[in-house]
N, C-alpha and C. Protein backbone atom coordinates (compact mmCIF):
# COMPACT_ATOMS: atom_id res chain seq x y z
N UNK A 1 36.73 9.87 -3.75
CA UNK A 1 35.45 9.73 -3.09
C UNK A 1 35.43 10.62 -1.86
N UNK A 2 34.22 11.41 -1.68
CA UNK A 2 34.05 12.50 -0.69
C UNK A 2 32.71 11.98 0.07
N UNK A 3 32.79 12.15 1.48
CA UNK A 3 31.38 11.70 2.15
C UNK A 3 30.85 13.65 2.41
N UNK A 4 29.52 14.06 2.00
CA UNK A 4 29.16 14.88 2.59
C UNK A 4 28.21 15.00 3.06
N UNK A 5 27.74 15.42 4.72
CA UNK A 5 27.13 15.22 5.78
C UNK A 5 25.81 16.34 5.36
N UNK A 6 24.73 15.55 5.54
CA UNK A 6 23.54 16.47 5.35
C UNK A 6 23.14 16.83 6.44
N UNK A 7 22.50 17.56 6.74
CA UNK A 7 21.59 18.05 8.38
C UNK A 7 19.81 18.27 8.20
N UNK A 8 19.56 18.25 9.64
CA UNK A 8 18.33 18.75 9.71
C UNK A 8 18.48 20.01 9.27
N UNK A 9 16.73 20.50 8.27
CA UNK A 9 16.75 21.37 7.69
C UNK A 9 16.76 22.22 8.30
N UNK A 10 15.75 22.02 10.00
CA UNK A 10 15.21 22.79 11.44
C UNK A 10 16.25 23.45 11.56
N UNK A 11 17.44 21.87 12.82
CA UNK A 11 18.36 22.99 13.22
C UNK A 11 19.77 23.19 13.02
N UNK A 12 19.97 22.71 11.38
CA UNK A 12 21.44 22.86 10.27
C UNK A 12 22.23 22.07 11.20
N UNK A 13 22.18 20.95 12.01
CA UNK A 13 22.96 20.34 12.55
C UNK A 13 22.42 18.78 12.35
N UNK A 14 23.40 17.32 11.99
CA UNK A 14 23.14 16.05 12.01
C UNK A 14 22.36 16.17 13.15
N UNK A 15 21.38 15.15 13.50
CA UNK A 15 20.61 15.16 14.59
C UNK A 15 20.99 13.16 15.13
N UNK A 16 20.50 12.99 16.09
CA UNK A 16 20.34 11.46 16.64
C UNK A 16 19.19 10.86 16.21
N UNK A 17 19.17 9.34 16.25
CA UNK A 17 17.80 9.23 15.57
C UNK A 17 16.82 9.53 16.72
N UNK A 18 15.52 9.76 15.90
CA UNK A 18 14.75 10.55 16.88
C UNK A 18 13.52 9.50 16.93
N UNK A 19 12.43 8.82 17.97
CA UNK A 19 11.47 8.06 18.49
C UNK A 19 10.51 8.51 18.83
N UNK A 20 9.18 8.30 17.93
CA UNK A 20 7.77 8.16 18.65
C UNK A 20 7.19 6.95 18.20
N UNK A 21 6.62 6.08 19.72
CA UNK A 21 6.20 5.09 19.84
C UNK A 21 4.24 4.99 19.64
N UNK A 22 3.72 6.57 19.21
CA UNK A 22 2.63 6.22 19.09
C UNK A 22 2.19 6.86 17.74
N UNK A 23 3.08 7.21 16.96
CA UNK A 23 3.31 7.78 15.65
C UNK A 23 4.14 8.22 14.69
N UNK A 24 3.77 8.35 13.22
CA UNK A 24 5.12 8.39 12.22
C UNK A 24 5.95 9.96 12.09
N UNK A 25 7.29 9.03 12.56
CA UNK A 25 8.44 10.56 12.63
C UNK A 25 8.22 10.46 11.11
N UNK A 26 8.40 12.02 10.94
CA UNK A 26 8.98 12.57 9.52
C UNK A 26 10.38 13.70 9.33
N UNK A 27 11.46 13.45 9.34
CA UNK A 27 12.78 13.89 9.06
C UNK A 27 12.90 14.49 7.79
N UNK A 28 13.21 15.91 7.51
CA UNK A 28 13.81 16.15 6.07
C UNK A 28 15.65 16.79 6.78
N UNK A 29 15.98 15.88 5.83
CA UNK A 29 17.53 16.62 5.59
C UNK A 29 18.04 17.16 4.47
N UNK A 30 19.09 18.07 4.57
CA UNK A 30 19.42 18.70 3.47
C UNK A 30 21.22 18.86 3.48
N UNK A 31 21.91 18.64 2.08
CA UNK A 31 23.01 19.23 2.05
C UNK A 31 23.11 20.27 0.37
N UNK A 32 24.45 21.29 0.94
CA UNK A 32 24.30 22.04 -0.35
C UNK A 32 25.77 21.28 -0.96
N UNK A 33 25.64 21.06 -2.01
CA UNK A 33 26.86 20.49 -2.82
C UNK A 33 27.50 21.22 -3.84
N UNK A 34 28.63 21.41 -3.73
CA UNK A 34 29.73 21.70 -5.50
C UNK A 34 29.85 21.48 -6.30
N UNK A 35 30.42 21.82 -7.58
CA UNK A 35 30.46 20.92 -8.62
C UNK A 35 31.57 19.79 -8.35
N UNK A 36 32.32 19.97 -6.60
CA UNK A 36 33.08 18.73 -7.18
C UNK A 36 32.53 17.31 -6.58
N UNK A 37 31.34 17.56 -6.51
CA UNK A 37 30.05 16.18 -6.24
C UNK A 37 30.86 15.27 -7.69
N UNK A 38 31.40 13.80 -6.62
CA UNK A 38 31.59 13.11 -7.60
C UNK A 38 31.60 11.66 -7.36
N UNK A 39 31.53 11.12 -8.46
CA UNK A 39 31.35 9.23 -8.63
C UNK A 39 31.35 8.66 -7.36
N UNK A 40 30.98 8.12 -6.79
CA UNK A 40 31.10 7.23 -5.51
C UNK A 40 31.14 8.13 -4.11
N UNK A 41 30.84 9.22 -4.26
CA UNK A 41 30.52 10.43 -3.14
C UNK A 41 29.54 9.83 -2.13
N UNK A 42 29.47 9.74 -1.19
CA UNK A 42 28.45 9.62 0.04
C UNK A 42 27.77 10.67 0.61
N UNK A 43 26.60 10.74 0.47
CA UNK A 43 25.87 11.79 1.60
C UNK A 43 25.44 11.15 2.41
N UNK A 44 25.52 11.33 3.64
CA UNK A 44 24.96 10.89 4.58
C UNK A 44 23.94 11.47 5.59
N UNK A 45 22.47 10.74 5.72
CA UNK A 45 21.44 11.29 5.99
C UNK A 45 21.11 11.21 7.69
N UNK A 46 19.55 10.88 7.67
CA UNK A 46 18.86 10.50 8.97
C UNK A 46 19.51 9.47 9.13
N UNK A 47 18.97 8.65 10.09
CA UNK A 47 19.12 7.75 10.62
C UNK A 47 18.07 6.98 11.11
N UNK A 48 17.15 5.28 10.40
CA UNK A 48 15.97 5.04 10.98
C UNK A 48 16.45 3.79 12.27
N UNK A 49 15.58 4.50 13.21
CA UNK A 49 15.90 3.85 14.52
C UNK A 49 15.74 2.15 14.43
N UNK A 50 16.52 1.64 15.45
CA UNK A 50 16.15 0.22 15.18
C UNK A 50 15.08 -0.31 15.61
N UNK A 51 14.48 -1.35 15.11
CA UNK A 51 13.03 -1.40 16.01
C UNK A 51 12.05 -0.84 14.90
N UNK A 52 11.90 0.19 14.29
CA UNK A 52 10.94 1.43 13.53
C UNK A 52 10.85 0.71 12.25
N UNK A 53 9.71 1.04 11.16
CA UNK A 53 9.37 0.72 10.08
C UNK A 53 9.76 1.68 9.39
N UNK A 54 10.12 1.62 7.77
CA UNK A 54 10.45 2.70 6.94
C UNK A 54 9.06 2.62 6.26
N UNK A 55 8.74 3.81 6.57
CA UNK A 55 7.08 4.15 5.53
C UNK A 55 7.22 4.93 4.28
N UNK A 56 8.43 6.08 4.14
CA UNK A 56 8.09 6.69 3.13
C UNK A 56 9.84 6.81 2.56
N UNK A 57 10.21 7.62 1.61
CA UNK A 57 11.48 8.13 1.39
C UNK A 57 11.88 9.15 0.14
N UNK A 58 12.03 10.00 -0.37
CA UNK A 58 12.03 11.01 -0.78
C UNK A 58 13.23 11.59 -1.38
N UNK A 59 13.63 11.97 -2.59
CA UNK A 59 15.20 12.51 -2.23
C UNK A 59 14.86 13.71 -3.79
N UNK A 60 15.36 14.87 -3.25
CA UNK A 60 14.54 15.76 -3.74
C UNK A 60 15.36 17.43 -4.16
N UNK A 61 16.06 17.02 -5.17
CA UNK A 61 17.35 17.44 -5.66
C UNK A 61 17.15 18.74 -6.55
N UNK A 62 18.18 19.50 -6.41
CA UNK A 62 18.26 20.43 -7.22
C UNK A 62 18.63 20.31 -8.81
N UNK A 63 18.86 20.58 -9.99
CA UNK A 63 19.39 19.89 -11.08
C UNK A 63 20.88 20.46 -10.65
N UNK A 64 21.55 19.26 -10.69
CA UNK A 64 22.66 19.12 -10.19
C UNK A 64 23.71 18.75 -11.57
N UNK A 65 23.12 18.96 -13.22
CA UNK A 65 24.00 18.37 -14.10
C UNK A 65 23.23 19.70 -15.42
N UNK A 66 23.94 20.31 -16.52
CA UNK A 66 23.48 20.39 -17.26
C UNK A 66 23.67 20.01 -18.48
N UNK A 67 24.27 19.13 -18.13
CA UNK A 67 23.83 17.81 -19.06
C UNK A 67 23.14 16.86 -18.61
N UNK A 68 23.24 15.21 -18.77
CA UNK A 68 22.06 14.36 -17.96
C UNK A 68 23.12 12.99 -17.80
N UNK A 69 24.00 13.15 -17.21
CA UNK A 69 25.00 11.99 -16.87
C UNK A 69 25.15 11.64 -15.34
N UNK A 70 24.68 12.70 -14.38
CA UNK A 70 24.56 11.95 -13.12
C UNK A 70 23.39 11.23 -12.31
N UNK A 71 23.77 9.73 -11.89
CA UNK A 71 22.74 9.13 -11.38
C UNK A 71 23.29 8.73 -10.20
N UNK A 72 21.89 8.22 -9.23
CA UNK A 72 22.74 8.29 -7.41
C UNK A 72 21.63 6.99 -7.33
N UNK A 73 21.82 6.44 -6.32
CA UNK A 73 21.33 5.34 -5.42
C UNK A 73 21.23 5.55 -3.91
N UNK A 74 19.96 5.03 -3.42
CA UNK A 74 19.89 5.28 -2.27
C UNK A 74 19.66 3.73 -1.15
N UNK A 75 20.57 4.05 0.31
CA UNK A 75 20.27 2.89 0.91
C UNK A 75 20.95 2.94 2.08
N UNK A 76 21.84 1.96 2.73
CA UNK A 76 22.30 1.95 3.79
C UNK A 76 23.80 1.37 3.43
N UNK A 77 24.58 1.46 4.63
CA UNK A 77 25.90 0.75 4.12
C UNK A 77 25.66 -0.60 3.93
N UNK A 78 26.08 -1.52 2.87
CA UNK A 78 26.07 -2.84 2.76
C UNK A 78 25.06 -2.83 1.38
N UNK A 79 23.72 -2.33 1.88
CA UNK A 79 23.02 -2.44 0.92
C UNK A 79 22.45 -0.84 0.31
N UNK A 80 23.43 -0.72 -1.03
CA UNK A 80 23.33 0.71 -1.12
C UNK A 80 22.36 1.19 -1.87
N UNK A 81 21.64 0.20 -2.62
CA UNK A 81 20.73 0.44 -3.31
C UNK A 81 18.71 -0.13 -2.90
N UNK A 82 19.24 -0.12 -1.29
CA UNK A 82 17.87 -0.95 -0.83
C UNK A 82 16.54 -0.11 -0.90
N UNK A 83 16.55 1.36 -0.65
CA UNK A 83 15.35 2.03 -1.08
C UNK A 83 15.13 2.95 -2.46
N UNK A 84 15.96 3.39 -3.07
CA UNK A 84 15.91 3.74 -4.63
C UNK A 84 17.32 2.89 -5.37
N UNK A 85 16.81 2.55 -6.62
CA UNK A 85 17.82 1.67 -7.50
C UNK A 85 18.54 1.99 -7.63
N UNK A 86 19.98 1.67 -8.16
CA UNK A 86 21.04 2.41 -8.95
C UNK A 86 20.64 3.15 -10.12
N UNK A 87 20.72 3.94 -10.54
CA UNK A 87 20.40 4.77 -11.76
C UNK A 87 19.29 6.16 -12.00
N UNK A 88 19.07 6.20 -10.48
CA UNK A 88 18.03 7.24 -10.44
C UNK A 88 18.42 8.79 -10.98
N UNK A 89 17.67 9.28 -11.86
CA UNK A 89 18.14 10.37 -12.56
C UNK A 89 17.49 11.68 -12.10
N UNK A 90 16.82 12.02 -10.73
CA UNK A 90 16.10 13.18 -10.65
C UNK A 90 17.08 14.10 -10.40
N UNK A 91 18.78 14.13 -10.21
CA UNK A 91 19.56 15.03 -9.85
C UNK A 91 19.44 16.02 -11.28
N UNK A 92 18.94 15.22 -12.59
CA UNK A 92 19.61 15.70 -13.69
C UNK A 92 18.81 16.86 -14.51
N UNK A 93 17.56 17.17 -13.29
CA UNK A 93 16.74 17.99 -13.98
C UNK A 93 15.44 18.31 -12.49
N UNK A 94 16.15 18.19 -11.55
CA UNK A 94 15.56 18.54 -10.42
C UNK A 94 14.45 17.83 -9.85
N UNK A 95 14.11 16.75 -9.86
CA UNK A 95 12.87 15.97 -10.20
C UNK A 95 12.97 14.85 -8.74
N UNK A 96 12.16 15.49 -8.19
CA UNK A 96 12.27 14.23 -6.92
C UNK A 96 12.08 12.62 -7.11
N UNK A 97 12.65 11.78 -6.61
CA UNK A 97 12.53 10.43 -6.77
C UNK A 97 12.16 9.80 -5.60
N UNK A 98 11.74 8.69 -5.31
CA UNK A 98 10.78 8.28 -4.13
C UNK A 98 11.24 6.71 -4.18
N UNK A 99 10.68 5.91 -3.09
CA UNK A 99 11.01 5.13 -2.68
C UNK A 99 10.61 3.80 -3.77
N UNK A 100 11.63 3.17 -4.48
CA UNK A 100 11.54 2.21 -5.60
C UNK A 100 11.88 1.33 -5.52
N UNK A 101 12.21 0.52 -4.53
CA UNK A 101 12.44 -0.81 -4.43
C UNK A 101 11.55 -1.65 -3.24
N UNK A 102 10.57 -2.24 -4.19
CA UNK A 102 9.34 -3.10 -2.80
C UNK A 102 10.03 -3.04 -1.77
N UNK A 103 11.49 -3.82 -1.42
CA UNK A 103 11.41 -5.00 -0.03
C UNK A 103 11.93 -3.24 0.38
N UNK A 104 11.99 -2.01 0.03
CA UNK A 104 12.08 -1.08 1.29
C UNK A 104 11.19 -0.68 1.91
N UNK A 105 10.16 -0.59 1.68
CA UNK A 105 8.66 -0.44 2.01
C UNK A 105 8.81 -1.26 3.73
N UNK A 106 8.84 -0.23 4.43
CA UNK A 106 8.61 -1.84 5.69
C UNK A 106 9.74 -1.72 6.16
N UNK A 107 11.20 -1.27 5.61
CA UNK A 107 12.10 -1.65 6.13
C UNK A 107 12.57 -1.10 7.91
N UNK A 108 13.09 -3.05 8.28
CA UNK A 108 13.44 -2.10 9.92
C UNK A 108 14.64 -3.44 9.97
N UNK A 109 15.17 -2.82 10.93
CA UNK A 109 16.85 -3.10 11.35
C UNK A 109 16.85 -3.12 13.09
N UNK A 110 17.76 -3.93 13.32
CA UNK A 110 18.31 -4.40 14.73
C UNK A 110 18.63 -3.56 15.18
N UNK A 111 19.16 -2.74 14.53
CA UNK A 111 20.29 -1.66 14.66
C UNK A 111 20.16 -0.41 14.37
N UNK A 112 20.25 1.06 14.70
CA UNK A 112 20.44 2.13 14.25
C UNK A 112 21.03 2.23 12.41
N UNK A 113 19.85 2.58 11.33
CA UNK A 113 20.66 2.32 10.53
C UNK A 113 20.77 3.98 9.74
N UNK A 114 21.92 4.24 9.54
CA UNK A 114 21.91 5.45 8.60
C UNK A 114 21.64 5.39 7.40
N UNK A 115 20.46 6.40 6.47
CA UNK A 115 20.05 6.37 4.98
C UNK A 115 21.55 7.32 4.46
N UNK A 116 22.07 6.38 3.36
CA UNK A 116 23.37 7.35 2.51
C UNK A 116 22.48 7.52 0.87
N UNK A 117 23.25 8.53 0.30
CA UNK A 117 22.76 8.61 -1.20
C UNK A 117 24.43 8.22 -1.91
N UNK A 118 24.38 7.51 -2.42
CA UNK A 118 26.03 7.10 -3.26
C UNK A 118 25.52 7.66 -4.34
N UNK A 119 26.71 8.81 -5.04
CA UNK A 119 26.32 9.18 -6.36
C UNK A 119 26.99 8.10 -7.60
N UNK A 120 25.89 7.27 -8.33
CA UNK A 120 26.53 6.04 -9.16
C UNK A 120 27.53 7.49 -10.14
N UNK A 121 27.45 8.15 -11.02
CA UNK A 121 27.73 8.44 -12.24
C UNK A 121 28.33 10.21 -11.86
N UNK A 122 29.28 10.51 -11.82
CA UNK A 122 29.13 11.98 -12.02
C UNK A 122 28.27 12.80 -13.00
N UNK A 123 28.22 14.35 -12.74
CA UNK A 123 27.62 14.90 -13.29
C UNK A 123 28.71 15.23 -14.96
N UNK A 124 28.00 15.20 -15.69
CA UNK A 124 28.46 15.76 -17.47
C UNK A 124 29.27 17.44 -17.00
N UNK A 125 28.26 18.17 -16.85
CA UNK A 125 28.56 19.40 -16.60
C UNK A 125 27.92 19.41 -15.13
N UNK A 126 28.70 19.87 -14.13
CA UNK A 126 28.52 19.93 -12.40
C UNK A 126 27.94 21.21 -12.40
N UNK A 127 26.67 21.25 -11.49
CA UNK A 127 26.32 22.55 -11.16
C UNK A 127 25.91 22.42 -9.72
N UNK A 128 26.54 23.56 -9.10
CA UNK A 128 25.97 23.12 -7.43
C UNK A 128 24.74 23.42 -6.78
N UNK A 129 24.30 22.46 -5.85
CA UNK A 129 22.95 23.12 -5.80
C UNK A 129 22.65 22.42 -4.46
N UNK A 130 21.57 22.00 -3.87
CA UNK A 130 21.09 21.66 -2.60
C UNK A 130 20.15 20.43 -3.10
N UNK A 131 20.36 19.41 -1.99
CA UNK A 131 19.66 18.16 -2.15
C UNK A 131 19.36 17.43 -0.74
N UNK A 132 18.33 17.10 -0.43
CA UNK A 132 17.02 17.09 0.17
C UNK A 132 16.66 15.40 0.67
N UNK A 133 16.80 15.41 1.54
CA UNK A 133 16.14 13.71 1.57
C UNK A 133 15.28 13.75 2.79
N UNK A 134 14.00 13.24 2.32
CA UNK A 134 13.08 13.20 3.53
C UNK A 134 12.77 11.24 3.60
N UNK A 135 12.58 11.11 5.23
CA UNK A 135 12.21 10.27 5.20
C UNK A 135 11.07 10.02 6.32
N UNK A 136 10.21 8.88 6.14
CA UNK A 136 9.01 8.48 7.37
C UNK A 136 9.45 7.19 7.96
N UNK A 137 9.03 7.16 9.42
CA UNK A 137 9.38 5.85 9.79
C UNK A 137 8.07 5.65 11.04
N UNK A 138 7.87 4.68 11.59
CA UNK A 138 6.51 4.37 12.43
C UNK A 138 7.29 3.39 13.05
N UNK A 139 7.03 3.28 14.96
CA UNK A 139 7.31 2.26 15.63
C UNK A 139 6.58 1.15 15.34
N UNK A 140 4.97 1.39 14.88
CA UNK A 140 3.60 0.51 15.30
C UNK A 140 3.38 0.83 14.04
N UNK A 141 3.69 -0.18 13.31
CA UNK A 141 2.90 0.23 11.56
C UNK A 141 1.23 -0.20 11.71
């Protein structure tokens, strides 16, 4: 298992979480990956502030398989599958996937929480490519 660190797309560096109290931040991050992207890999994204609502979420992949055997999940530590399910397949043909689980809609935390992508399944055949996660968050929904 490999954790690999995505960045702002702006300025190619992890950023802090970032706050506006009279409107919705929008964050895209990006990492470029290898073929040795594998089973239980972590990327690690933004970060939605504590306090803030999750409005949107996005994850928006290159085809990362040419075959169709890798699937990823998206969420936070603990709960890894709280804003897309386990089994999401847009790595396997480039196809963005979006926010699929109701109770994430809304989601906010005590705490600073970081969005990770866990890859459930390796890829059949690995091809490297760049993968994308945007997310929205609002102090004042």
């Amino acid at each position: 298992m490999a954790n690999w660190q995505m960045v702002n797309v702006q300025t190619g560096t992890p950023e802090k979480p970032k706050y506006n109290a009279t409107g919705t931040t929008v964050e895209l991050w990006s990492v470029a990956v290898t073929t040795a992207l594998a089973a239980n890999d972590i990327l690690l994204g933004p970060t939605i502030p504590a306090g803030t609502y999750l409005t949107a979420l996005t994850v928006a992949p290159d085809d990362l398989d040419s075959a169709t055997s890798i699937t990823y999940k998206v969420g936070y530590t603990g709960t890894t599958a709280a804003f897309i399910a386990s089994g999401a397949t847009g790595m396997q043909s480039a196809t963005p996937n979006t926010m699929n689980v109701s109770a994430g809609f809304g989601y906010t935390a005590t705490t600073d929480t970081q969005v990770i992508i866990t890859i459930v399944a390796a890829a059949g055949t690995p091809v490297a490519g760049t993968i994308r996660l945007l997310i929205g968050y609002v102090a004042s929904p």
